[in-house]
N, C-alpha and C. Protein backbone atom coordinates (compact mmCIF):
# COMPACT_ATOMS: atom_id res chain seq x y z
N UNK A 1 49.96 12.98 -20.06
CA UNK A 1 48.60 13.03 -19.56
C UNK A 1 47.80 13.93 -20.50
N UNK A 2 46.73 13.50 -21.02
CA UNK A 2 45.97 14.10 -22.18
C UNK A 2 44.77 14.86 -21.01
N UNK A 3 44.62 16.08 -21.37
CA UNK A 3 43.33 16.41 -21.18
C UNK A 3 42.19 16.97 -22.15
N UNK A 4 40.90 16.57 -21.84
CA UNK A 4 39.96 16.50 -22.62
C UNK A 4 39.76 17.92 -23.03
N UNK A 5 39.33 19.16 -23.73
CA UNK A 5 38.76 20.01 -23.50
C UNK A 5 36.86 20.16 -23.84
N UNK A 6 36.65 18.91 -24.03
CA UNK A 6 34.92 18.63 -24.02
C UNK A 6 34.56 17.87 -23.11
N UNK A 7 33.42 18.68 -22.64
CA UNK A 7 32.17 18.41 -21.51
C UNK A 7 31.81 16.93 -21.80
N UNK A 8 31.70 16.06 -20.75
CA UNK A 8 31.58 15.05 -20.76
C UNK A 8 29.86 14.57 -21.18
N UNK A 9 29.70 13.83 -22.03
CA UNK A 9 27.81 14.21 -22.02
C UNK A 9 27.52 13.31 -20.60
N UNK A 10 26.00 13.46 -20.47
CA UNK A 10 25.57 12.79 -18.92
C UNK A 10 25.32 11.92 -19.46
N UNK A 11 25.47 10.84 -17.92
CA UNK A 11 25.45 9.45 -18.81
C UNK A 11 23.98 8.71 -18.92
N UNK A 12 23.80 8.24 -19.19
CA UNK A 12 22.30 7.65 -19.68
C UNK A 12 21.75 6.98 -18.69
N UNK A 13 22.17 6.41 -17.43
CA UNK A 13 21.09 6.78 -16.14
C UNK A 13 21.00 7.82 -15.47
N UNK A 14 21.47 8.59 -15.62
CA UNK A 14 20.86 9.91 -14.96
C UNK A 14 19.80 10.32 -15.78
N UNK A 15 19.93 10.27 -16.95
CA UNK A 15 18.66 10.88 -17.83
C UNK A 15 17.48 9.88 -17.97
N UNK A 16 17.90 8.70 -17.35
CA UNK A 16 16.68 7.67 -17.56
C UNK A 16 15.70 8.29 -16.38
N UNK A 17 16.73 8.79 -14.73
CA UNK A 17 15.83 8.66 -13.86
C UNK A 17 15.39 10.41 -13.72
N UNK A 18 15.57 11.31 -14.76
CA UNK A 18 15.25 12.13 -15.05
C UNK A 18 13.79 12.01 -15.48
N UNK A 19 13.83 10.97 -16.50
CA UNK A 19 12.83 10.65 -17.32
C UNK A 19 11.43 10.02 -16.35
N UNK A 20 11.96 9.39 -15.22
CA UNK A 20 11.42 8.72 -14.74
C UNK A 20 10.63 9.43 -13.49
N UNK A 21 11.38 10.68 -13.36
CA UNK A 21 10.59 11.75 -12.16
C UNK A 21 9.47 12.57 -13.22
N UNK A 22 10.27 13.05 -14.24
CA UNK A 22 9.11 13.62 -14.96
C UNK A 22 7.79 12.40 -14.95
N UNK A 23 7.59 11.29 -16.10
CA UNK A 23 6.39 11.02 -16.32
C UNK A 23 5.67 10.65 -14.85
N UNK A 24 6.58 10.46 -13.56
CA UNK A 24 6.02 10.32 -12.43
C UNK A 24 5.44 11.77 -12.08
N UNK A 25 5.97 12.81 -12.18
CA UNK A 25 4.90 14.19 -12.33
C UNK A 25 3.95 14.62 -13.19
N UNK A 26 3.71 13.63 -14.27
CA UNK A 26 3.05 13.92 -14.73
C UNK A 26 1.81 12.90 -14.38
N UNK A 27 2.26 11.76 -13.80
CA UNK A 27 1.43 10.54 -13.45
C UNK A 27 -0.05 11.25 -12.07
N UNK A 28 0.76 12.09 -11.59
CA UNK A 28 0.41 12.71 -9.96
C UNK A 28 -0.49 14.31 -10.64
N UNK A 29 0.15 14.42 -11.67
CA UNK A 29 -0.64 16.04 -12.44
C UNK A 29 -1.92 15.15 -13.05
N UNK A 30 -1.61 14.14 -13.76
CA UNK A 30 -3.37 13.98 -14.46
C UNK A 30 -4.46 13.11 -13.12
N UNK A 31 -3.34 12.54 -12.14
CA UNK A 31 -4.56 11.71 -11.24
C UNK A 31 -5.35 12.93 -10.31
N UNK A 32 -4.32 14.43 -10.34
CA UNK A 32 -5.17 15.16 -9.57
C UNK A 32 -6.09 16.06 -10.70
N UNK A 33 -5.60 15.99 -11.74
CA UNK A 33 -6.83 16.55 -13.02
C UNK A 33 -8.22 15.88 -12.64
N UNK A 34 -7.93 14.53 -12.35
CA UNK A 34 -8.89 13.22 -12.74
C UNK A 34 -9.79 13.56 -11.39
N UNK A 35 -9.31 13.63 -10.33
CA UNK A 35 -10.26 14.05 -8.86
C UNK A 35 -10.65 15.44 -9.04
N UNK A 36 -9.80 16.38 -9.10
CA UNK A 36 -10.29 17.66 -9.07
C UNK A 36 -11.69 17.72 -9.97
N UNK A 37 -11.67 16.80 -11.25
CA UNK A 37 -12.97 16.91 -12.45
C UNK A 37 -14.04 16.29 -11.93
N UNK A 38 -13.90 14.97 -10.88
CA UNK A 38 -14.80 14.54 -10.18
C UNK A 38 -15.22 15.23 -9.29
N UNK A 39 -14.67 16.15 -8.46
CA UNK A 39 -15.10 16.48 -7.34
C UNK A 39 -15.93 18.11 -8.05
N UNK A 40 -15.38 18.13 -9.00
CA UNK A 40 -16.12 19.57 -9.47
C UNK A 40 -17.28 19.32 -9.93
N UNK A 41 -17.63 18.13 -10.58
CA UNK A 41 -18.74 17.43 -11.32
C UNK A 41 -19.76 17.11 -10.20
N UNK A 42 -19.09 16.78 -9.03
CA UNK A 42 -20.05 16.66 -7.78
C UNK A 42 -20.83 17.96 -7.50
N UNK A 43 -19.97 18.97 -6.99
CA UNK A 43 -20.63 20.15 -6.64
C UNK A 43 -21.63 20.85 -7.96
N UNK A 44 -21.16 20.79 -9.18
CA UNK A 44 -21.93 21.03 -9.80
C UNK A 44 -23.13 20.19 -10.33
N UNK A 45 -23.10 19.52 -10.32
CA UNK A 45 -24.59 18.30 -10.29
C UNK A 45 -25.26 18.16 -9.18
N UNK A 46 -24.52 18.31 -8.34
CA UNK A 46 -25.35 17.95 -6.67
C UNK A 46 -26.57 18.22 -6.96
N UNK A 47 -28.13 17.93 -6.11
CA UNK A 47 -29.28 18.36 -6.20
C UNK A 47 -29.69 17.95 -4.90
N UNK A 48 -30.17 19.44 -3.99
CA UNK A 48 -30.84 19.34 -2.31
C UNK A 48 -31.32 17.67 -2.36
N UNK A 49 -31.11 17.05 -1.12
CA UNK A 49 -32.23 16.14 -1.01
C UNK A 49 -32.32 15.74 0.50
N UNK A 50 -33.72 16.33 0.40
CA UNK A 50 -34.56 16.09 1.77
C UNK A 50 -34.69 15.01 2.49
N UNK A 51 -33.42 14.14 2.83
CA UNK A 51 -33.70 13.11 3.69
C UNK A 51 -33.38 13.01 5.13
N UNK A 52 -34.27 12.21 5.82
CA UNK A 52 -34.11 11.52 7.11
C UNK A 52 -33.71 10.44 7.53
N UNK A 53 -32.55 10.73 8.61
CA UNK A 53 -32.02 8.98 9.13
C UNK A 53 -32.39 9.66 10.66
N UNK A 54 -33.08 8.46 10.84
CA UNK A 54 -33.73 8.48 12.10
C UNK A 54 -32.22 8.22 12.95
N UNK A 55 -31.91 8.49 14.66
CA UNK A 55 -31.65 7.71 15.28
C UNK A 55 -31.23 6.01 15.36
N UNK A 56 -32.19 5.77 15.45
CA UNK A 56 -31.91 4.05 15.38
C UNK A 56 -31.39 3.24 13.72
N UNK A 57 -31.62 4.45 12.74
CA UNK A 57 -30.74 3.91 11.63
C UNK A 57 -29.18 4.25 11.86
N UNK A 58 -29.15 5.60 12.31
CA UNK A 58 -27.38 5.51 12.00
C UNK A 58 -27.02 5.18 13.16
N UNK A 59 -27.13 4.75 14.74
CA UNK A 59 -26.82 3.79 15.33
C UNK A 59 -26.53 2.27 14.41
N UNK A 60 -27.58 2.00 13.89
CA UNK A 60 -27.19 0.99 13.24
C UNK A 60 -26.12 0.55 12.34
N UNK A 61 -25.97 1.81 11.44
CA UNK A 61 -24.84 2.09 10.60
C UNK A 61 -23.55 2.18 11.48
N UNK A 62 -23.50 2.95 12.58
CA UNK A 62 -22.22 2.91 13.15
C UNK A 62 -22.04 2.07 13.61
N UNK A 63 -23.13 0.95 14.65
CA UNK A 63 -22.82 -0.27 15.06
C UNK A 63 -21.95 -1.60 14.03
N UNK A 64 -22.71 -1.38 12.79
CA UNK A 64 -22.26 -2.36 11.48
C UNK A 64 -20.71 -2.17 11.25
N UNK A 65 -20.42 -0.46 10.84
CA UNK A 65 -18.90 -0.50 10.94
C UNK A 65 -18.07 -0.63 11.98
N UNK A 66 -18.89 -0.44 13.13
CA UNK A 66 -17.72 -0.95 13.75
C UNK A 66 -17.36 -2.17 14.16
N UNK A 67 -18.45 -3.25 14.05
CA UNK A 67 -18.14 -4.74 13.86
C UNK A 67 -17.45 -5.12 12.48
N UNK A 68 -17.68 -4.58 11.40
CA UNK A 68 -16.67 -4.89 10.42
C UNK A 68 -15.03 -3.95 10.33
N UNK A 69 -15.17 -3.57 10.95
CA UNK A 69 -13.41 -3.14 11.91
C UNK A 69 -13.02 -3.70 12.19
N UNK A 70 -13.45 -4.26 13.73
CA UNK A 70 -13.13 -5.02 14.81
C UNK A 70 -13.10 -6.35 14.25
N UNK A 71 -13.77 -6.91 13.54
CA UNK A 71 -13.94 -8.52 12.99
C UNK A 71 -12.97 -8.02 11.76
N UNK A 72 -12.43 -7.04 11.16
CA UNK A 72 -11.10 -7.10 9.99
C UNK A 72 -10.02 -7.58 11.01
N UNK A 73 -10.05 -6.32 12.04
CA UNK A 73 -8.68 -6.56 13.01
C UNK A 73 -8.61 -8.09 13.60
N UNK A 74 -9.29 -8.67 14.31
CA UNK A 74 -9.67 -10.12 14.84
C UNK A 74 -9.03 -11.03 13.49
N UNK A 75 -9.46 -10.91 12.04
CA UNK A 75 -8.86 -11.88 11.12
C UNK A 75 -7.87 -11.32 10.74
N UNK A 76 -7.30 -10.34 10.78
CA UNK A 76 -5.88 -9.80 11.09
C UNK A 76 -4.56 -10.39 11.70
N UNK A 77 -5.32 -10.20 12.93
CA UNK A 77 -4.66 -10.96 13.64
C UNK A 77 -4.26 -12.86 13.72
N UNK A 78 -5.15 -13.32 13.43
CA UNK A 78 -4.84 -14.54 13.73
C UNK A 78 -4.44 -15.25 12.59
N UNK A 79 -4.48 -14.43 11.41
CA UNK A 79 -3.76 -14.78 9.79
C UNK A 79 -2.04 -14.75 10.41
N UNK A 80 -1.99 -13.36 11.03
CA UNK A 80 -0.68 -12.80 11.40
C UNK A 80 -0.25 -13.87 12.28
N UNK A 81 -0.80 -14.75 13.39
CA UNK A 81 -0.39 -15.15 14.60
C UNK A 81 0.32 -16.60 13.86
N UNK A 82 -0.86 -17.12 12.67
CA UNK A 82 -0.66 -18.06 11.63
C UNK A 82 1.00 -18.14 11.45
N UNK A 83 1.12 -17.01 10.68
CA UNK A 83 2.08 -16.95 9.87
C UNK A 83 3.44 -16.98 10.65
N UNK A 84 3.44 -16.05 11.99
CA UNK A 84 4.03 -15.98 12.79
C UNK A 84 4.92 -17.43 13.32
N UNK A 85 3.67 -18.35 13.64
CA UNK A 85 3.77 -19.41 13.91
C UNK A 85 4.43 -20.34 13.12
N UNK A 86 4.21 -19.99 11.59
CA UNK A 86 4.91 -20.81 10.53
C UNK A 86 6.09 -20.09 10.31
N UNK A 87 6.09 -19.09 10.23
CA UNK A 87 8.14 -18.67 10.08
C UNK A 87 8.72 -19.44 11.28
N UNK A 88 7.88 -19.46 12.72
CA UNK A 88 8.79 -19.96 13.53
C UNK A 88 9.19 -21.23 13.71
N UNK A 89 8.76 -21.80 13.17
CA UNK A 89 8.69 -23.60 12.85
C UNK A 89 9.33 -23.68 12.03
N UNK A 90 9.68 -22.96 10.55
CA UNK A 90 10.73 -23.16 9.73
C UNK A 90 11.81 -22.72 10.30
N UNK A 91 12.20 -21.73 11.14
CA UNK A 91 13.96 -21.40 11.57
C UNK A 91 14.29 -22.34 12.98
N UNK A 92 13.36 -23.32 13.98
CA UNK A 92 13.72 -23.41 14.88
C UNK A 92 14.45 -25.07 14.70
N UNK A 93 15.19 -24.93 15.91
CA UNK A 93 16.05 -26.42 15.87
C UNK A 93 15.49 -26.79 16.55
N UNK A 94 15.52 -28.15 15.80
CA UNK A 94 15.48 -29.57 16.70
C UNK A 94 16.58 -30.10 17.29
N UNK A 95 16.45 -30.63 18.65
CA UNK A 95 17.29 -31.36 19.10
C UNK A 95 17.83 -32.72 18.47
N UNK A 96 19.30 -32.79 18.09
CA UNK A 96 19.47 -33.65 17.10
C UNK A 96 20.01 -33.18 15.81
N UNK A 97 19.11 -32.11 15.59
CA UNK A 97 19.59 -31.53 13.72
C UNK A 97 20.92 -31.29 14.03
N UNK A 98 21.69 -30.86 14.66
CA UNK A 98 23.34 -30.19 14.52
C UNK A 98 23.78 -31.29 14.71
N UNK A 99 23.74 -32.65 15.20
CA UNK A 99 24.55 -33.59 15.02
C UNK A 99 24.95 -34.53 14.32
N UNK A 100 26.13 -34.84 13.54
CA UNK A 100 25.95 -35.64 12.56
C UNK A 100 25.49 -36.72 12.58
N UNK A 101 25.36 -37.35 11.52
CA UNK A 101 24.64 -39.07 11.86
C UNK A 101 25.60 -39.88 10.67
N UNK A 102 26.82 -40.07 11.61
CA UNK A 102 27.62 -41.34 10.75
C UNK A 102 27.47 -42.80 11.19
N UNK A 103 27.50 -43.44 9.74
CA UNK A 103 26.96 -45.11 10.62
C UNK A 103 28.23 -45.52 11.89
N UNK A 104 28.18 -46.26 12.70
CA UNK A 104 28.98 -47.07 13.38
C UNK A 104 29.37 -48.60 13.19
């Protein structure tokens, strides 16, 4: 029985998914560079502005989103009920399919 006295090197997927957490930290370090520069660019550009929404505008605004909610969820659903309906039509038996059909 031979034994080695050198360290085995690591084998080349471990260092791939080494490789693969790093540029993923680095993917998550520049997208929060990328917001943090936007959101700093906001506060520093911002400029006061004196406006008014009456009442009956942002009623309106909240009324609008919440019909385009409710009408997402509604075509949501019945895409889903769709589909539902078509998986179940492809797995179900017919009476007949399990039996063979040899001539007589």
């Amino acid at each position: 029985m031979e034994v080695s006295s050198r360290a085995d090197p690591a084998p080349a997927s471990r260092l791939a998914g080494e490789e693969t957490v790093l540029s993923s930290t680095r993917l998550k370090n520049s997208r929060f560079a990328v917001v943090a520069a936007v959101v700093g660019a906001v506060a520093v550009l911002s400029v006061d502005v004196h406006a008014y929404i009456d009442p009956g505008t942002g009623s309106l605004l909240y009324q609008t989103g919440l019909a385009v909610i409710l009408g997402a969820a509604v075509v949501f659903r019945q895409v889903f009920a769709r589909v539902g309906r078509l998986v179940a039509d492809l797995f179900r038996t017919r009476p007949g399919d399990g039996e063979s059909r040899t001539p007589r």
